[in-house]
Protein backbone atom coordinates (compact mmCIF):
# COMPACT_ATOMS: atom_id res chain seq x y z
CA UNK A 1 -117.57 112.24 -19.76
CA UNK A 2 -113.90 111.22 -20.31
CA UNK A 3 -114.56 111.28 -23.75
CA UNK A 4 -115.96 114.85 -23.69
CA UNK A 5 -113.08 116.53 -21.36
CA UNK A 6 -110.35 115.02 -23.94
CA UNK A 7 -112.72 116.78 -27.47
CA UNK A 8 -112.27 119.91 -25.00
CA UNK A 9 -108.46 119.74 -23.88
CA UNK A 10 -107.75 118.93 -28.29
CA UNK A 11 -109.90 121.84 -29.06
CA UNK A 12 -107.88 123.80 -26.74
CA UNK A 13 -104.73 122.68 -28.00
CA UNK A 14 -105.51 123.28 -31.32
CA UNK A 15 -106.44 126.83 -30.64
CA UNK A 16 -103.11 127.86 -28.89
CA UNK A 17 -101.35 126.13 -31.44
CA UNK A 18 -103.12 128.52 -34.13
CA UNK A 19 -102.85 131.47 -31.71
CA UNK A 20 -99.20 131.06 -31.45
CA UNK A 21 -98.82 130.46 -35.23
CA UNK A 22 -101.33 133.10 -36.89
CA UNK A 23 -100.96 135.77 -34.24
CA UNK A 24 -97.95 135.80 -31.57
CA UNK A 25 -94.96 134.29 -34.33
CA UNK A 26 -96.31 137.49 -36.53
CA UNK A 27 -96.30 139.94 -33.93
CA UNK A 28 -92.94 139.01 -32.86
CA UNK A 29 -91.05 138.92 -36.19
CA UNK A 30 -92.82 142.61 -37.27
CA UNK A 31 -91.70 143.63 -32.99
CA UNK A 32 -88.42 142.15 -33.31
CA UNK A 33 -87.62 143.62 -37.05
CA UNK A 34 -89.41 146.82 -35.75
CA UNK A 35 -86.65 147.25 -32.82
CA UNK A 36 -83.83 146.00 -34.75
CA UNK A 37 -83.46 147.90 -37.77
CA UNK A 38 -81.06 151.20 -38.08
CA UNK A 39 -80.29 152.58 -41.24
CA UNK A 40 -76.71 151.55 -40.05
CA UNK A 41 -76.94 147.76 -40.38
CA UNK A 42 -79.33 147.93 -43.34
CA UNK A 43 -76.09 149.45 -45.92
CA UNK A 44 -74.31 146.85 -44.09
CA UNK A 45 -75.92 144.12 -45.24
CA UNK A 46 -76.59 145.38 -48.36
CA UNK A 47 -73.38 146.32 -49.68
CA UNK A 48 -71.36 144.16 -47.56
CA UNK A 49 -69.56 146.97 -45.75
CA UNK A 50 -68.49 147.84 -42.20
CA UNK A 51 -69.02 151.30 -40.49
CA UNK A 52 -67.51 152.46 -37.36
CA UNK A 53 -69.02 151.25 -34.14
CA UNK A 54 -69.13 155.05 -32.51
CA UNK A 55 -71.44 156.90 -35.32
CA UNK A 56 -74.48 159.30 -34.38
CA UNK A 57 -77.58 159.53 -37.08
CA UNK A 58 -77.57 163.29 -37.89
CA UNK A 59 -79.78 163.19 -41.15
CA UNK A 60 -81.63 160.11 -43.24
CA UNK A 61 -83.67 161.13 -46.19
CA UNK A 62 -84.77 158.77 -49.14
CA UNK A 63 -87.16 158.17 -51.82
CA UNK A 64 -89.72 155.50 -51.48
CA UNK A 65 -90.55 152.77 -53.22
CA UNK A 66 -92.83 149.00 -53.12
CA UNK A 67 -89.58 147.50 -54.97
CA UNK A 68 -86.73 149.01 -52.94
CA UNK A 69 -84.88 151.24 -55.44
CA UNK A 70 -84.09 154.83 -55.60
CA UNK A 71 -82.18 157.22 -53.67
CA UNK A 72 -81.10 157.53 -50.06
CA UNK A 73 -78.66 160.09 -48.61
CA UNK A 74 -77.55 159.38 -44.80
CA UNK A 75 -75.39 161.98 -43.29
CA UNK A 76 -73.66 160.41 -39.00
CA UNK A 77 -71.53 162.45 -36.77
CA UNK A 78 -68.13 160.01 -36.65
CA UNK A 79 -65.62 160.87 -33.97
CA UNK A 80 -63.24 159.11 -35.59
CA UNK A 81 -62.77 157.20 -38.52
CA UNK A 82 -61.15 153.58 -38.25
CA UNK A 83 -60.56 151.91 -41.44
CA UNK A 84 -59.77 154.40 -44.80
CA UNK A 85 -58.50 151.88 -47.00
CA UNK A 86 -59.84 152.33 -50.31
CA UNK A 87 -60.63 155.90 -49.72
CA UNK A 88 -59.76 158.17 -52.43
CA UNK A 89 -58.29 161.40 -51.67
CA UNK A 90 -57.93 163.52 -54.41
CA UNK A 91 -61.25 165.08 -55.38
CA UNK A 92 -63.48 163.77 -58.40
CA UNK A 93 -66.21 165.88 -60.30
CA UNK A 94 -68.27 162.31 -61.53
CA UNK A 95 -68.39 161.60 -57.22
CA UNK A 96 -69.62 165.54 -56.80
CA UNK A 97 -71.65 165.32 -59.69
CA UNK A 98 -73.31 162.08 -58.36
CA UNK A 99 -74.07 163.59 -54.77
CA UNK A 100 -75.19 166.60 -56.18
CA UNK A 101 -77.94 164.86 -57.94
CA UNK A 102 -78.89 162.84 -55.34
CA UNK A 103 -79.36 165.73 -53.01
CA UNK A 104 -81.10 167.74 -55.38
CA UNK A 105 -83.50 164.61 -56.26
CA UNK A 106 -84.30 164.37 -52.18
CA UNK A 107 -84.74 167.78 -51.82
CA UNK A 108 -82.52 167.98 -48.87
CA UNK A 109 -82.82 170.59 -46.22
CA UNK A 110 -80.02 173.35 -47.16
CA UNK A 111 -78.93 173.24 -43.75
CA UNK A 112 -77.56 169.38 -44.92
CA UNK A 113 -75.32 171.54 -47.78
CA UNK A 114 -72.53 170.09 -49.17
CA UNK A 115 -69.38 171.95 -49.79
CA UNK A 116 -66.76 170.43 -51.88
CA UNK A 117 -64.30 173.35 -51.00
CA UNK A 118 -63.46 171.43 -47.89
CA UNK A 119 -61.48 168.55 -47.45
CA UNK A 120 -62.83 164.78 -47.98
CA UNK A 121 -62.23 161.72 -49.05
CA UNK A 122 -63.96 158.91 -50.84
CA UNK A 123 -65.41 155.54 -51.86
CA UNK A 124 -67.43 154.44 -54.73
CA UNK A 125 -69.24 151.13 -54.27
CA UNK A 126 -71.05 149.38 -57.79
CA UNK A 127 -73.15 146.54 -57.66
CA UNK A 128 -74.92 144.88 -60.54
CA UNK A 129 -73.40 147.83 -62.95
CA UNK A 130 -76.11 150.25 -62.03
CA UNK A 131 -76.68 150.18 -57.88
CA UNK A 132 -74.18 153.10 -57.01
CA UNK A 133 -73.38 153.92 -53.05
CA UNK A 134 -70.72 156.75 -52.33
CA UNK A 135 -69.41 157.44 -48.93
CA UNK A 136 -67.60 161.06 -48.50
CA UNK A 137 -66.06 161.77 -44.98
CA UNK A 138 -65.48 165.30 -44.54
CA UNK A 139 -62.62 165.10 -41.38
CA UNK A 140 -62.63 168.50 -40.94
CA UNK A 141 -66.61 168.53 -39.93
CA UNK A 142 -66.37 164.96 -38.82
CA UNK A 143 -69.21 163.95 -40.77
CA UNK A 144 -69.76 160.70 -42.85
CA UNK A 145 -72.26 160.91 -45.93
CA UNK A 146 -73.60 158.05 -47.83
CA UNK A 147 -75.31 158.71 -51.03
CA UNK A 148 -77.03 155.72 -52.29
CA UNK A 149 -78.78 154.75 -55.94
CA UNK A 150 -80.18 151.69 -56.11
CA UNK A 151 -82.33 150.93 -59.33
């Protein structure tokens, strides 16, 4: 009898310990990732870059794919913008040419327009010679776009 109740309490343990370990760990790395993802952190970590604290999401629009690359365009309302070191402000045609694409790859809603007439400034990222990000802040609209390649 002693012997029988102890075959029942291992059989038990074993169970829960597979429960936990097939089913609950799963569920709460997929809740956890699920919850704590924003496009925000993810071009944090991947291009090792810090964006203001106080942003809203206005737009997010990307290509994609199993292996991770192609094209992204992210446009956040940004009160204010902390840190512009780095930023370029004299206007470019290669940056303009490069959002341009990008948009017109997405197929961005027109109401997401750019206009280059306006004021902005600048920063080109490169990573492994052909991963390209580009962040324009246009002060006047107080709107941060990040136009992303990644191949």
């Amino acid at each position: 009898m002693k012997r029988e109740k102890r075959t029942i309490w291992i059989l038990l343990a074993e169970v829960a310990i597979l429960l936990f370990f097939f089913i609950l760990c799963p569920l709460y790395l997929y809740l956890y990732g699920h919850f704590s993802y924003s496009e925000k952190k993810a071009y944090e970590m991947n291009w090792e870059i810090s964006l203001p604290d106080q942003i809203k999401l206005v737009n997010d629009k990307n290509t994609t794919s199993f292996h991770g690359d192609g094209f992204r365009h992210t446009i956040y309302q940004v009160e204010k913008m902390e840190d512009l070191r780095g930023f370029e402000v004299e206007k470019r045609k290669e940056i303009e040419d490069f959002c341009i694409e990008v948009f017109d790859i997405l197929g961005v809603e027109a109401k997401y327009d750019l206009d280059f007439t306006q004021k902005y400034i600048w920063k080109k990222y490169v990573k492994h010679n052909n991963n390209i990000l580009v962040i324009i802040y246009f002060s006047d609209k107080k709107e941060l776009h990040l136009f992303q390649k990644l191949v």
